[in-house]
Protein backbone atom coordinates (compact mmCIF):
# COMPACT_ATOMS: atom_id res chain seq x y z
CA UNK A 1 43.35 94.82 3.31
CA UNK A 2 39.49 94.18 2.25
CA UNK A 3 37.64 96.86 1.59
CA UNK A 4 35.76 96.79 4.49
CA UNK A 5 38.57 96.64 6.78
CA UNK A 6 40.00 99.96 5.30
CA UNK A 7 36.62 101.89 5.78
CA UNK A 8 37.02 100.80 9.59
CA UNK A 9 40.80 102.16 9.69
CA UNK A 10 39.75 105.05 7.74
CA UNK A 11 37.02 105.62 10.00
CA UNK A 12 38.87 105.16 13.40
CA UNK A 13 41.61 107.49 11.94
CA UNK A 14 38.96 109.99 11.71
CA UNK A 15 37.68 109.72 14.77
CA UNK A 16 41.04 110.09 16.60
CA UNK A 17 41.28 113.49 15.50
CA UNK A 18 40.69 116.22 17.83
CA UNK A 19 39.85 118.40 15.54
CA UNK A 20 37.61 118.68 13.04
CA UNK A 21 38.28 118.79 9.04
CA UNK A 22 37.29 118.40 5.44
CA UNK A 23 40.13 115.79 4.85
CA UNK A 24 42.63 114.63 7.66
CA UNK A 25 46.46 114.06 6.44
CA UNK A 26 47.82 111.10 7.57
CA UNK A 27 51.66 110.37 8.82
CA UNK A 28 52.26 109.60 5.00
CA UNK A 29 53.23 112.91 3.02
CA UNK A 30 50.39 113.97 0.29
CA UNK A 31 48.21 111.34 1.78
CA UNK A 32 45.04 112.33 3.36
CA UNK A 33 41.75 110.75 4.92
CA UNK A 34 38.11 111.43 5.00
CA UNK A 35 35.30 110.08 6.53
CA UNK A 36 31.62 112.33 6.68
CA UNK A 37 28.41 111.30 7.82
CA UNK A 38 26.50 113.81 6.09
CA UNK A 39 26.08 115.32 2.68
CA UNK A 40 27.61 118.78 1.54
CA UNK A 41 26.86 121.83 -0.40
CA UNK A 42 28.55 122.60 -3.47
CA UNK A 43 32.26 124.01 -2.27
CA UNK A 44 34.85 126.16 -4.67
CA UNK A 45 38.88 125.40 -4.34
CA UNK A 46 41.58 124.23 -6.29
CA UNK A 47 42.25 120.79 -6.80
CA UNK A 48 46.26 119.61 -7.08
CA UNK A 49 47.07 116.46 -8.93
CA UNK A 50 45.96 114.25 -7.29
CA UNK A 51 43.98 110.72 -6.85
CA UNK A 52 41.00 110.13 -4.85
CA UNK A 53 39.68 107.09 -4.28
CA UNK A 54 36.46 106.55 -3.31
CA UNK A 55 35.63 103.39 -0.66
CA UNK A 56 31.96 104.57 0.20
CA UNK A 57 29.46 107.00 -0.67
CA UNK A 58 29.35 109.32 -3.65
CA UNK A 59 30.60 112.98 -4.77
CA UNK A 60 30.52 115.22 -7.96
CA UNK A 61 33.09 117.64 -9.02
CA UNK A 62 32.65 120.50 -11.43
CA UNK A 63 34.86 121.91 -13.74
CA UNK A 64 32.95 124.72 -15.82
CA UNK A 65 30.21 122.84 -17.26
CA UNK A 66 31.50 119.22 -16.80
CA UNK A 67 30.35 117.19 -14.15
CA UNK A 68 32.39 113.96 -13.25
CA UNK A 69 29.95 112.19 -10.50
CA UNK A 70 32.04 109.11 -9.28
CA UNK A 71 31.42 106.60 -6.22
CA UNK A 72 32.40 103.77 -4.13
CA UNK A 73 35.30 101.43 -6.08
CA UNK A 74 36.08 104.66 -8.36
CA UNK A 75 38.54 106.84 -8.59
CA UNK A 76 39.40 110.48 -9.45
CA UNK A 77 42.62 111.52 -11.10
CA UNK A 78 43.31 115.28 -11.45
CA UNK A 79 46.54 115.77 -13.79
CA UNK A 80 47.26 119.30 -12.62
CA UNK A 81 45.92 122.69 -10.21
CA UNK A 82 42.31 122.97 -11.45
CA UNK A 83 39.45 125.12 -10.02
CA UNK A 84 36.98 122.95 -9.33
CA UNK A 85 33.18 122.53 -7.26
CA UNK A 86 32.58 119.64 -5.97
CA UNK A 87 30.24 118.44 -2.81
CA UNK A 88 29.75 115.02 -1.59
CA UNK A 89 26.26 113.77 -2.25
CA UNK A 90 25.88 110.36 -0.73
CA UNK A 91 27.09 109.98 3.18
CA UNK A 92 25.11 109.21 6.41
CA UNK A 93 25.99 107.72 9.71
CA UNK A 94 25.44 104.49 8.84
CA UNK A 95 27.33 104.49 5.84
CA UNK A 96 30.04 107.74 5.54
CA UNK A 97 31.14 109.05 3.08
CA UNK A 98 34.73 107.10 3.00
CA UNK A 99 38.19 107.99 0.86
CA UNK A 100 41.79 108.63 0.60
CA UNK A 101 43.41 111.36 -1.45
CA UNK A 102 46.53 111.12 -2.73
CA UNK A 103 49.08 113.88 -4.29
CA UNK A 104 50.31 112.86 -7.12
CA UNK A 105 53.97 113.22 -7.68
CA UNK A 106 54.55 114.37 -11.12
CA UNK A 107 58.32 113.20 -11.02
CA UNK A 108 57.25 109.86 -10.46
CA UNK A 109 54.59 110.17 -13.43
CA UNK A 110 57.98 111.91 -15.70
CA UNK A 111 60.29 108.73 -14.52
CA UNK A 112 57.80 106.19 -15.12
CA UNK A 113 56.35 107.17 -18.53
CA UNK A 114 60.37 107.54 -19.68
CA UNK A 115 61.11 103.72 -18.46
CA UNK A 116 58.30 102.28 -19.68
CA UNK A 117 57.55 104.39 -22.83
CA UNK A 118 54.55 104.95 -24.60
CA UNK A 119 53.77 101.24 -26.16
CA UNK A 120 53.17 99.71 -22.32
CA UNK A 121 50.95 102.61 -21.38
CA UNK A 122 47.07 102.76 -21.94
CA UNK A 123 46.95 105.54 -23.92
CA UNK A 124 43.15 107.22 -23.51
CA UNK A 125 41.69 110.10 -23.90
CA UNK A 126 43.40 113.14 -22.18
CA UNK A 127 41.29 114.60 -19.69
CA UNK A 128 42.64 117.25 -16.57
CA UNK A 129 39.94 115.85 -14.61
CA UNK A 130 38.34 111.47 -15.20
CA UNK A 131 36.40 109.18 -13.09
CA UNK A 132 36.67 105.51 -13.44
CA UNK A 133 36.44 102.25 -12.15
CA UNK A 134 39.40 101.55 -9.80
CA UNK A 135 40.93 98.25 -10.04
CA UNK A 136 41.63 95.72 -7.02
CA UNK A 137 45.58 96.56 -7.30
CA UNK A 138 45.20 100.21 -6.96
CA UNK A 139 42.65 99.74 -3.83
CA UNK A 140 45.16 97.67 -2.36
CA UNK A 141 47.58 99.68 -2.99
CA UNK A 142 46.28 102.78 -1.38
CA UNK A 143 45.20 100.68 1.16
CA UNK A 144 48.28 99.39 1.89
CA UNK A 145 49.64 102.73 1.75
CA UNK A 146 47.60 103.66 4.82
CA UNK A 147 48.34 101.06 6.37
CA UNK A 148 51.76 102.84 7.31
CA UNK A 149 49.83 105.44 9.22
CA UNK A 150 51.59 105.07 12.66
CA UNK A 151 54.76 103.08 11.95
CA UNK A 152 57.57 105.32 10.66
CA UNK A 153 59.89 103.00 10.32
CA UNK A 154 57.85 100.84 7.79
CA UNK A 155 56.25 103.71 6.14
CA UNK A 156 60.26 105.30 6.13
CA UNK A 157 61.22 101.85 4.07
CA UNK A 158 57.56 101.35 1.93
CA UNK A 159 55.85 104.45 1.41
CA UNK A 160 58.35 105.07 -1.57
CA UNK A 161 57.78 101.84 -3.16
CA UNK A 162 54.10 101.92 -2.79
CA UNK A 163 53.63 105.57 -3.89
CA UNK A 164 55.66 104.50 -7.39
CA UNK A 165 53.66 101.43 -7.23
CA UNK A 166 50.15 103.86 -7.02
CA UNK A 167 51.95 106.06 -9.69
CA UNK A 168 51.99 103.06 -11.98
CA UNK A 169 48.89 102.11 -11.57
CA UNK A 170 47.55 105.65 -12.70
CA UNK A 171 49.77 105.49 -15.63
CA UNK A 172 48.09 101.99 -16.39
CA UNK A 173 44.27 103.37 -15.40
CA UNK A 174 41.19 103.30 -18.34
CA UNK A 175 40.75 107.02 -17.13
């Protein structure tokens, strides 16, 4: 699914909702959606491992002193529970601010790094909290991924083999 065609699914998902939220989850476990038309202030919680990739707009997170300021085709991967600040700082109505969030399983992480071993992984620095480029495979991925929003018995079958697939793909990521 193109880029643009995910925005619009993200964006009708959204709008579905009858209620209003930060981040919508989706019929896929650990998988959540966000669209917002407008900028926000600076917000405390605590990030989980997770992956969030961003389709449009822009968005900083804090962690003490480091800012990681990431947007549209970039990803962020958080390896474990981290306080964090973060606000989104590029949305509007004509272009929201668009992405998906996904937990990261830290099983799937353990069973992949032990099959494929050290030599086929890119081995980078070792940050809690990175920003980088996201490559076409991992956008398709997630994209693909919530796709299966709707149809259980597809995302029953695929949701498995795309979520390892997403894992890999982190495990493969410059960041």
């Amino acid at each position: 699914m193109p880029n643009s065609e995910l925005i619009t699914a993200i964006k009708t998902y959204v709008n579905n909702q009858e209620y209003n939220a930060a981040a919508y989850p989706s019929d896929i476990d650990g998988l959540f959606a966000i669209c917002s038309q407008n900028p926000t202030t600076l917000e405390a919680t605590i990030y989980e491992p997770v992956v969030c990739l961003i389709l449009q707009g822009r968005k900083e997170t804090w962690l003490g002193d480091r800012c990681v300021n990431f947007g549209a085709g970039e990803s962020l991967i958080v390896s474990h529970h981290l306080p964090i600040v973060s606000r989104i700082l590029k949305a509007s109505a004509d272009k929201p601010y668009t992405a998906l969030i996904l937990s990261v399983n830290m099983s799937i992480i353990h069973s992949l790094y032990e099959e494929l071993g050290e030599a086929e992984l890119v081995v980078a620095k070792a940050l809690s909290l990175d920003a980088g480029r996201t490559d076409k495979d991992l956008i398709q991925a997630m994209g693909r991924l919530f796709g299966l929003t709707g149809r259980p018995l597809e995302a029953k079958v695929m949701a498995p083999l795309i979520r390892r697939e997403i894992h890999f793909r982190l495990l493969r990521a410059n960041h």
